[in-house]
Protein backbone atom coordinates (compact mmCIF):
# COMPACT_ATOMS: atom_id res chain seq x y z
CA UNK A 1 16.59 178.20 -60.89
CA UNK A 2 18.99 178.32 -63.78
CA UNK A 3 18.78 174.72 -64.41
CA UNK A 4 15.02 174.99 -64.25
CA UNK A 5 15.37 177.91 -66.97
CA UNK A 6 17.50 175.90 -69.69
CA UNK A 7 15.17 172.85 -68.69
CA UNK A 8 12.23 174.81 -70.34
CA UNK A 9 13.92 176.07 -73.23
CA UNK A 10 15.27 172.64 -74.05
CA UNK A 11 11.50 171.24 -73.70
CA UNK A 12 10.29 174.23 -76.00
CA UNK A 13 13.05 173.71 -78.78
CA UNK A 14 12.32 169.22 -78.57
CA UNK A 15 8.65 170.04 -78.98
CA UNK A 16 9.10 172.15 -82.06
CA UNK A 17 11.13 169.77 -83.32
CA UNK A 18 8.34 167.18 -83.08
CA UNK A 19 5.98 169.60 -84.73
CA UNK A 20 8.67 169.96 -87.85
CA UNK A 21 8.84 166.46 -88.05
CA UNK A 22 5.47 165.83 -88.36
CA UNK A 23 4.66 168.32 -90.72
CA UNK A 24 7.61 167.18 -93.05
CA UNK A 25 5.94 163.65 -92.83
CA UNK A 26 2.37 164.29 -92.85
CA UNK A 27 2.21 167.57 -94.81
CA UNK A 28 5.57 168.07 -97.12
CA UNK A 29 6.52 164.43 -97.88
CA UNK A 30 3.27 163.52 -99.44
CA UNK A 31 3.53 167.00 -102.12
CA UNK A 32 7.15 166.11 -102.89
CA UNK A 33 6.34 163.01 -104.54
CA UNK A 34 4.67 164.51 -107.49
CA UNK A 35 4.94 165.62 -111.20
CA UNK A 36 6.51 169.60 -110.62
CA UNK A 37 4.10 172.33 -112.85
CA UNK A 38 7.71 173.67 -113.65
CA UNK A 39 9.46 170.52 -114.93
CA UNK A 40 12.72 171.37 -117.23
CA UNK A 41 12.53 170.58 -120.80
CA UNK A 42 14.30 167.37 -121.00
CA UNK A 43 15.50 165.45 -124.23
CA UNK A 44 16.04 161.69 -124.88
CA UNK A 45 18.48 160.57 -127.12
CA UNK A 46 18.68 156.82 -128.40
CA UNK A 47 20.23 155.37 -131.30
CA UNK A 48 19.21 152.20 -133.61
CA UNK A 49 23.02 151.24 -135.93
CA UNK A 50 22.93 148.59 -138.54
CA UNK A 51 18.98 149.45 -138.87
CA UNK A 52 16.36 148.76 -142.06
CA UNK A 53 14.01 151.58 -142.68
CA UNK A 54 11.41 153.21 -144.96
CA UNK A 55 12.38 156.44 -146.24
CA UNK A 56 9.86 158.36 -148.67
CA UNK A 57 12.10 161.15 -150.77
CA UNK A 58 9.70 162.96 -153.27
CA UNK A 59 7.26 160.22 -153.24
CA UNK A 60 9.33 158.02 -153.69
CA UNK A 61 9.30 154.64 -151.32
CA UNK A 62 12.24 152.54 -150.63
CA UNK A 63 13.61 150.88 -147.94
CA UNK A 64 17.15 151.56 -146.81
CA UNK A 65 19.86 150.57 -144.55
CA UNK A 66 21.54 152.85 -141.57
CA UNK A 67 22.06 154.48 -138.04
CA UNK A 68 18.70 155.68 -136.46
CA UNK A 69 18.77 158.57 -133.72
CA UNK A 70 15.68 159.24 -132.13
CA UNK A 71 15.37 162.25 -130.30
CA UNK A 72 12.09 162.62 -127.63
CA UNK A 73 12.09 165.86 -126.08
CA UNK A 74 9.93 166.60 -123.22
CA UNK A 75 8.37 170.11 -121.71
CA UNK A 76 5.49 171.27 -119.80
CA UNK A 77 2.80 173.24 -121.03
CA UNK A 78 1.93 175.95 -118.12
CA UNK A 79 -0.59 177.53 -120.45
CA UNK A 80 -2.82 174.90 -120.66
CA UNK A 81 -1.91 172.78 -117.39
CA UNK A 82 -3.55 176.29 -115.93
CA UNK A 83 -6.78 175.50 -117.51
CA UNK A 84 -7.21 172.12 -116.17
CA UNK A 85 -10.71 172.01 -114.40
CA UNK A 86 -12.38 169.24 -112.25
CA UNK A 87 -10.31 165.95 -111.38
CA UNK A 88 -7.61 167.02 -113.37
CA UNK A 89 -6.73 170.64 -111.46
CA UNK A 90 -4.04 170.39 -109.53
CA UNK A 91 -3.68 166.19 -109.89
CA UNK A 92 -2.66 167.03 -113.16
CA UNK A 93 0.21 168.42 -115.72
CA UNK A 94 -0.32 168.83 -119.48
CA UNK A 95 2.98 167.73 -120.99
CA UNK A 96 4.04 168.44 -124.98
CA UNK A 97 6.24 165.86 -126.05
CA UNK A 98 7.89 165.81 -129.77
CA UNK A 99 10.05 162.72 -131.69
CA UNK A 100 12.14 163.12 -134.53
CA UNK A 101 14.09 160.20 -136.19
CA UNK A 102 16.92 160.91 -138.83
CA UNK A 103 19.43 158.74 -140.42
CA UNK A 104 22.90 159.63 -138.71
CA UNK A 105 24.88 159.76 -142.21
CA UNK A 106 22.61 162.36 -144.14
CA UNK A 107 20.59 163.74 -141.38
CA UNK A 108 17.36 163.34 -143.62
CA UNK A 109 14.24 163.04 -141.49
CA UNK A 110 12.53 159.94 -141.62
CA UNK A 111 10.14 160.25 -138.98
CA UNK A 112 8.44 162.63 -136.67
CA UNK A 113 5.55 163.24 -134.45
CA UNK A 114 4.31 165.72 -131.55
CA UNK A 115 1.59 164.91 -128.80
CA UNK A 116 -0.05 166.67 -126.08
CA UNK A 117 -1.54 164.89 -123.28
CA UNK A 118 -2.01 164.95 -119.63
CA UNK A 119 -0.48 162.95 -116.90
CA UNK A 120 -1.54 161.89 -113.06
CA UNK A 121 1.35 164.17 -110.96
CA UNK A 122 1.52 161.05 -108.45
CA UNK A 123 1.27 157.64 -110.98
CA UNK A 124 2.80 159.40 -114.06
CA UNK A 125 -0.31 157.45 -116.02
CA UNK A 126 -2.21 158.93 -118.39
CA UNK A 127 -5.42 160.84 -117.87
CA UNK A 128 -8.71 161.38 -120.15
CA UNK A 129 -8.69 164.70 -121.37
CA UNK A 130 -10.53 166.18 -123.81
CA UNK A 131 -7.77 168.43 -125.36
CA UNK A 132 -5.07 165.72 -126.04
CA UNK A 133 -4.02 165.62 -129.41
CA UNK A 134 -1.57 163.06 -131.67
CA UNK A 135 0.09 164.74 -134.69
CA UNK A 136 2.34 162.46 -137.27
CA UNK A 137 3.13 164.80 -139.95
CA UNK A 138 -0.03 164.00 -141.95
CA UNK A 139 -2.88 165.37 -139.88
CA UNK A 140 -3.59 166.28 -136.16
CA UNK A 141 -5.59 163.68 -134.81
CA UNK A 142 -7.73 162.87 -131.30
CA UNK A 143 -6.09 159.99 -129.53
CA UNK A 144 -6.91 158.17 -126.41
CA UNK A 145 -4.06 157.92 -123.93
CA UNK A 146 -3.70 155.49 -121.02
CA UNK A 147 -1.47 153.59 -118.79
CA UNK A 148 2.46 154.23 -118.10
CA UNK A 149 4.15 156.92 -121.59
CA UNK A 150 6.97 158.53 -120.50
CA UNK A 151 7.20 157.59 -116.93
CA UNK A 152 6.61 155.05 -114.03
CA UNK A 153 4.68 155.65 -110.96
CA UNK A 154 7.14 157.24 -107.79
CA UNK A 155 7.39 154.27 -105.51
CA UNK A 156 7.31 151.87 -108.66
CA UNK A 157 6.64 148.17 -107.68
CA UNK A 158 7.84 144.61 -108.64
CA UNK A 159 4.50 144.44 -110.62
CA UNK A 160 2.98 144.38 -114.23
CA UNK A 161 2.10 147.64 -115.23
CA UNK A 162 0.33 148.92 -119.02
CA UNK A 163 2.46 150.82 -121.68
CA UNK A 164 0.82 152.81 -124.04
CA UNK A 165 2.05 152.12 -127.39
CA UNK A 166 1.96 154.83 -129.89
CA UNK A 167 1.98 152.88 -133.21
CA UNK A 168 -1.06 150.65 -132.22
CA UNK A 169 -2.50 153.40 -129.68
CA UNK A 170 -3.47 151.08 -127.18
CA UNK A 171 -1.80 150.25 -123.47
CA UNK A 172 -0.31 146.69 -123.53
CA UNK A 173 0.88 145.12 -120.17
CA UNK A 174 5.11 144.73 -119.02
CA UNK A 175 5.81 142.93 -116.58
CA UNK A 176 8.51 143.06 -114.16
CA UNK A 177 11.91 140.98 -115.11
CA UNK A 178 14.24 141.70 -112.70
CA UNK A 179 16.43 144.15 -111.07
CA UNK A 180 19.55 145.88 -112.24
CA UNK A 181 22.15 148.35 -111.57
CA UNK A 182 22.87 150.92 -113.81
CA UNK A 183 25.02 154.07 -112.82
CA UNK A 184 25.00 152.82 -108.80
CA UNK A 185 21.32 152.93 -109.02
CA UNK A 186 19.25 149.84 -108.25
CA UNK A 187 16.54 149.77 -111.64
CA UNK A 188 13.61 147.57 -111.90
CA UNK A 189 13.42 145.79 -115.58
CA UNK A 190 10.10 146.16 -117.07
CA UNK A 191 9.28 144.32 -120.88
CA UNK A 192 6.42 144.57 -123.30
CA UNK A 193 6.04 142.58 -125.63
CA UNK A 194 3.89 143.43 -128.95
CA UNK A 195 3.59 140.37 -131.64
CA UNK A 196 1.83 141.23 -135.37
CA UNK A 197 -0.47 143.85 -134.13
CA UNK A 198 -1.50 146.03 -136.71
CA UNK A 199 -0.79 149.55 -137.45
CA UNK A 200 -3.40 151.60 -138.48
CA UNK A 201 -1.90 154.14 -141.33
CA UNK A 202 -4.53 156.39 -144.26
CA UNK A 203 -5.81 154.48 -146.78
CA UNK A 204 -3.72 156.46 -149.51
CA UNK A 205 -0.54 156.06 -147.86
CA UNK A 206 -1.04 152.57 -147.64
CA UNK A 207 -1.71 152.28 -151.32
CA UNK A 208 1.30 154.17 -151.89
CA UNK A 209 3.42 151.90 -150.38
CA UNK A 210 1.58 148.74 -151.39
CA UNK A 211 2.29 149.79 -155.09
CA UNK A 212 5.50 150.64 -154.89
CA UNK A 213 6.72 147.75 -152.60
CA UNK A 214 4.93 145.20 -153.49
CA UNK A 215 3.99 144.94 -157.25
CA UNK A 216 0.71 143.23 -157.96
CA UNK A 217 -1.04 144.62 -155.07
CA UNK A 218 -3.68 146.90 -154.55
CA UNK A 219 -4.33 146.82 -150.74
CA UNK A 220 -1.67 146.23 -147.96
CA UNK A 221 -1.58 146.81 -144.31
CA UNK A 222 1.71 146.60 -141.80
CA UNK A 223 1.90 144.33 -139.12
CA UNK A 224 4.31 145.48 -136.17
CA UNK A 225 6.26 144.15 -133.22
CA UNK A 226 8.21 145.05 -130.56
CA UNK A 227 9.96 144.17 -127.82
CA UNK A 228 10.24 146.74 -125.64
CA UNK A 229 11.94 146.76 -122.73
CA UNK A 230 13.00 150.17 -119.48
CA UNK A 231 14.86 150.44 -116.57
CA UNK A 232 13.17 152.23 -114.19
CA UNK A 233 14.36 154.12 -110.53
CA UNK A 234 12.11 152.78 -108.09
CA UNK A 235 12.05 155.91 -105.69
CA UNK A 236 11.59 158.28 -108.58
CA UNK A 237 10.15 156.34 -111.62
CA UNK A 238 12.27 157.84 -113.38
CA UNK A 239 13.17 155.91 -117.09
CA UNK A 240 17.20 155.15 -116.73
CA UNK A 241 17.55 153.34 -119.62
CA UNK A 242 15.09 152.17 -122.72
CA UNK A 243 15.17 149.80 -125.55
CA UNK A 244 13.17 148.82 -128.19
CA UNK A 245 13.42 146.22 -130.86
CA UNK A 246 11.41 147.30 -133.69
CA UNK A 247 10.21 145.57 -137.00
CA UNK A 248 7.29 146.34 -139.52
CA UNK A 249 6.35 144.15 -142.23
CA UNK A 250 4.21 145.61 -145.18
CA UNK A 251 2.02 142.55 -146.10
CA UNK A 252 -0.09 142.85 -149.34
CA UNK A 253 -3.74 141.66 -150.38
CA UNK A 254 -1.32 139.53 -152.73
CA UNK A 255 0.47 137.55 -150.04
CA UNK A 256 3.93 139.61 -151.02
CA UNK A 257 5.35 140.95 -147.49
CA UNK A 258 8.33 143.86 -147.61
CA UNK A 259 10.37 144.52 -144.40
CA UNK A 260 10.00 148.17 -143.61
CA UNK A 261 11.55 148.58 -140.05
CA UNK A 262 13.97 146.34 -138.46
CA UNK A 263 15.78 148.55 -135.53
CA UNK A 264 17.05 148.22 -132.39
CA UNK A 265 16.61 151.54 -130.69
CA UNK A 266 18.88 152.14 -127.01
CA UNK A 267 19.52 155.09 -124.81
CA UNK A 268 23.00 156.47 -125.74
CA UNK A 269 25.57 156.46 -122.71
CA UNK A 270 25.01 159.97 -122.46
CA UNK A 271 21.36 159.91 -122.14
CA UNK A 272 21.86 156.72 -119.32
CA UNK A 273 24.71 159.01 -117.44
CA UNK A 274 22.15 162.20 -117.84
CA UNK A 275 19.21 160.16 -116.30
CA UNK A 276 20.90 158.23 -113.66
CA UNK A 277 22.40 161.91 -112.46
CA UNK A 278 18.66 163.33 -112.31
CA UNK A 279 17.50 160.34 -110.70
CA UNK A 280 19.74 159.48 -108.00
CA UNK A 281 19.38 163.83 -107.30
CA UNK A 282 15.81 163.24 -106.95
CA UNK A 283 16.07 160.08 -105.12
CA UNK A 284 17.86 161.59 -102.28
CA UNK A 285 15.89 164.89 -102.07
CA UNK A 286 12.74 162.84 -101.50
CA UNK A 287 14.27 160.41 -99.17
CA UNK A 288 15.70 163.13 -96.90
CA UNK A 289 12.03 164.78 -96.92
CA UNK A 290 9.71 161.68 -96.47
CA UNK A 291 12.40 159.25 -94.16
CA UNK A 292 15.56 160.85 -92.95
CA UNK A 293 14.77 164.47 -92.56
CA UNK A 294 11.04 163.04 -89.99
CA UNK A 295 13.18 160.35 -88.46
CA UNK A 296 15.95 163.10 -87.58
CA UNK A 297 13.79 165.90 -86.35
CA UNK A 298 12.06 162.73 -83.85
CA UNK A 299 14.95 161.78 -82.52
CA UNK A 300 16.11 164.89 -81.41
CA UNK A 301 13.09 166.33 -80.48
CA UNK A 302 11.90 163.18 -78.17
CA UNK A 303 16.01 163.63 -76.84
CA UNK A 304 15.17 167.62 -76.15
CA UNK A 305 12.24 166.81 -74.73
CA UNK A 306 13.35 164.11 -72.21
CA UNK A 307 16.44 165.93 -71.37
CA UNK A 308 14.42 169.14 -71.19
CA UNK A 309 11.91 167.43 -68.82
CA UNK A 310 14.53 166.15 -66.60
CA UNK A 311 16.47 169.45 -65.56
CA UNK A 312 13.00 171.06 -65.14
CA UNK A 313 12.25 169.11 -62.25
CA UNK A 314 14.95 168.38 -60.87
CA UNK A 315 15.28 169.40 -57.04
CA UNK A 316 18.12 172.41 -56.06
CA UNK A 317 20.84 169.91 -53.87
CA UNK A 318 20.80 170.01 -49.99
CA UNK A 319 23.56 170.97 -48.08
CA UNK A 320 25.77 168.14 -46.69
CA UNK A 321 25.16 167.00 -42.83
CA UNK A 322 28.99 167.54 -41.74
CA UNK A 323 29.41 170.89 -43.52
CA UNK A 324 30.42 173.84 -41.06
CA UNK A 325 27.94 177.05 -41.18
CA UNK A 326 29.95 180.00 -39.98
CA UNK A 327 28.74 181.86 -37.24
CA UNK A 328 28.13 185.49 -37.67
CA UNK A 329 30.97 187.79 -37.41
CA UNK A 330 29.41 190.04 -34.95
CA UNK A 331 27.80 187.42 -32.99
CA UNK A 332 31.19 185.80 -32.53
CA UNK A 333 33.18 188.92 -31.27
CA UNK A 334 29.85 189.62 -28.38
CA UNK A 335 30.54 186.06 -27.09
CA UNK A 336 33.63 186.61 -26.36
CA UNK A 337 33.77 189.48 -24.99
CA UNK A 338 31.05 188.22 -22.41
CA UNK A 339 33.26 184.92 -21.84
CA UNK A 340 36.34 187.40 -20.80
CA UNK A 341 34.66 189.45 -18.40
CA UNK A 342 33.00 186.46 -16.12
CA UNK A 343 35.07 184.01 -15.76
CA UNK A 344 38.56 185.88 -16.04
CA UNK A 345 38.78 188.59 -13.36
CA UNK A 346 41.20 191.37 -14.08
CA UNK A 347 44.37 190.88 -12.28
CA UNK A 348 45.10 194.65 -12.03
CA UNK A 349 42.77 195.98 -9.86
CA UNK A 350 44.06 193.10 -6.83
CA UNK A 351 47.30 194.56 -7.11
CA UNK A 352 46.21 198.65 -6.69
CA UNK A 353 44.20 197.64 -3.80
CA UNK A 354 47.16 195.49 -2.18
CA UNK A 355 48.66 198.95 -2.95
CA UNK A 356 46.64 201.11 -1.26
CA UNK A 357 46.48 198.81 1.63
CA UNK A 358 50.58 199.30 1.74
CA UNK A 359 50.37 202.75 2.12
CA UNK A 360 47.64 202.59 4.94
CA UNK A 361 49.57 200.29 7.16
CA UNK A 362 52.87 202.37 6.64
């Protein structure tokens, strides 16, 4: 009975571990792998030495000669993430994202801009919405987004995926190079590559430049490149490392061309130690949810069950043929009393009558 009892409660305990297991697969794993709504603000820090740059002081245009830090920080925006409607509620999170460059020596500003846009919680791609906005300093302005910005899809592939590129505001493809460790993470390479595409800047400040840089003429535009090229954790798609090799050219009507970039921007080691951290953190959570934490729970629920199942029905064991049953205590005594009376007269009563018959005769 007992081994019937703890036969049952093993079953019981292997079946709800079956029911964990699947819910962990079927129902946890598959909102784990998604953009949280309450992401930390997170900051990227990379660095461009030995770099050629524009700097405007006062109206003044000239190009100088330095270390570049760039500085992307990254936060959610709950306010407006709440007001998502249609498609985009609840696939969606409105992210604001801000860049500043300075020159490392004098800490003067040389560039800046702040966006708002909306990303797919599963790909990390951009989505249409109507409230994204791109501002550089001069003006906010509406701006399309699409393809990969500031992240990779979780489960990234060996593929070719689009970049959006914020100087020419259009996704161009990067294909997959190779694969890499960086930090004990495996990365997947991805590289864009951008030749003389043109960058579309206001008329005036493109005058500005054009007289200042390049005497004699009256219109200009700037041509840009870039070779840009990010690590990415698979698991996560989480950016591990990023570089960028920068140049603009300001060409004139006139045929006179002025170098106005020429940078190579990289993560610092502390931004590549920072991300790797996050990533390989994030990497484990979700394999422990979607693999080892369902193939765990199966294994020893189907165990539970099996064992379970087997005490259940097992049969109570018979006694052994040669084993002696002991006869009743009370039974035994009656026997032998009955045994002493029959077959073992009493040997007194002889002699008293032998006794008597003595005494007659005398």
């Amino acid at each position: 009975m007992r081994s019937r009892v703890i036969g049952a409660a093993l079953f019981g305990v292997g079946v709800l571990a079956l029911v964990f297991a699947g819910g962990l697969a079927f129902v946890v794993a598959p909102q784990v792998d998604r953009l949280p709504y309450d992401l930390e603000r997170t900051q990227s820090v990379a660095e461009a030495p030995n770099a050629r740059f524009l700097q405007i002081t006062e109206g003044k245009a000239e190009v100088n000669q330095g270390t570049l830090r760039s500085t992307i920080t990254v936060q959610p925006d709950a306010k407006e993430t709440a007001k998502l409607e249609g498609p985009l509620d609840g696939d969606a999170v409105v992210w604001l994202v801000g860049q500043e460059v300075i020159r490392t020596d004098t800490k003067a500003l040389i560039s800046a801009y702040s966006t708002s846009l909306a990303l797919d919680r599963k790909t990390g791609a951009a989505l249409p919405w109507n409230k994204q906005w791109l501002d550089t300093g001069n003006n906010r302005q509406s701006v399309s987004y699409s393809g990969q910005i500031y992240k990779f899809p979780f489960g990234t592939e060996k593929k070719t995926y689009d970049i959006f590129d914020r100087d020419i505001n259009a996704s161009q493809p990067a294909r997959f190079v190779k694969t890499e460790e960086i930090k004990g993470l495996e990365t997947y390479q991805f590289t864009q590559e951008i030749r003389d595409a043109t960058q579309e800047l206001p008329a005036d400040r493109l005058q500005l430049l054009a007289s200042q840089l390049l005497p004699g003429a009256t219109t200009s535009q700037v041509r840009y490149s870039n070779t840009r090229s990010v690590w990415v954790e698979p698991t996560t798609g989480q950016f591990i490392k990023v570089q960028e090799a920068q140049r603009k050219s300001l060409v004139g009507n006139n045929g006179q061309e002025a170098v106005i970039l020429d940078a190579v921007f990289t993560y610092t080691d502390d931004t590549i130690a920072r991300s790797a951290e996050a990533a390989g953190s994030n990497r484990q959570l979700l394999q422990m949810v979607k693999l080892w934490g369902p193939l765990a729970l199966l294994v020893i629920g189907l165990a539970l069950v099996i064992v379970g199942l087997l005490k259940a029905l097992r049969r109570p064991r018979a006694a052994a043929v040669g084993d002696t049953v002991p006869e009743p205590r009370s039974g035994r005594h009656a026997a032998d009393k009955v045994s002493t009376g029959a077959g073992k007269p009493e040997r007194a009563a002889p002699s008293a009558d032998r006794g008597r018959q003595q005494n007659s005769d005398g």
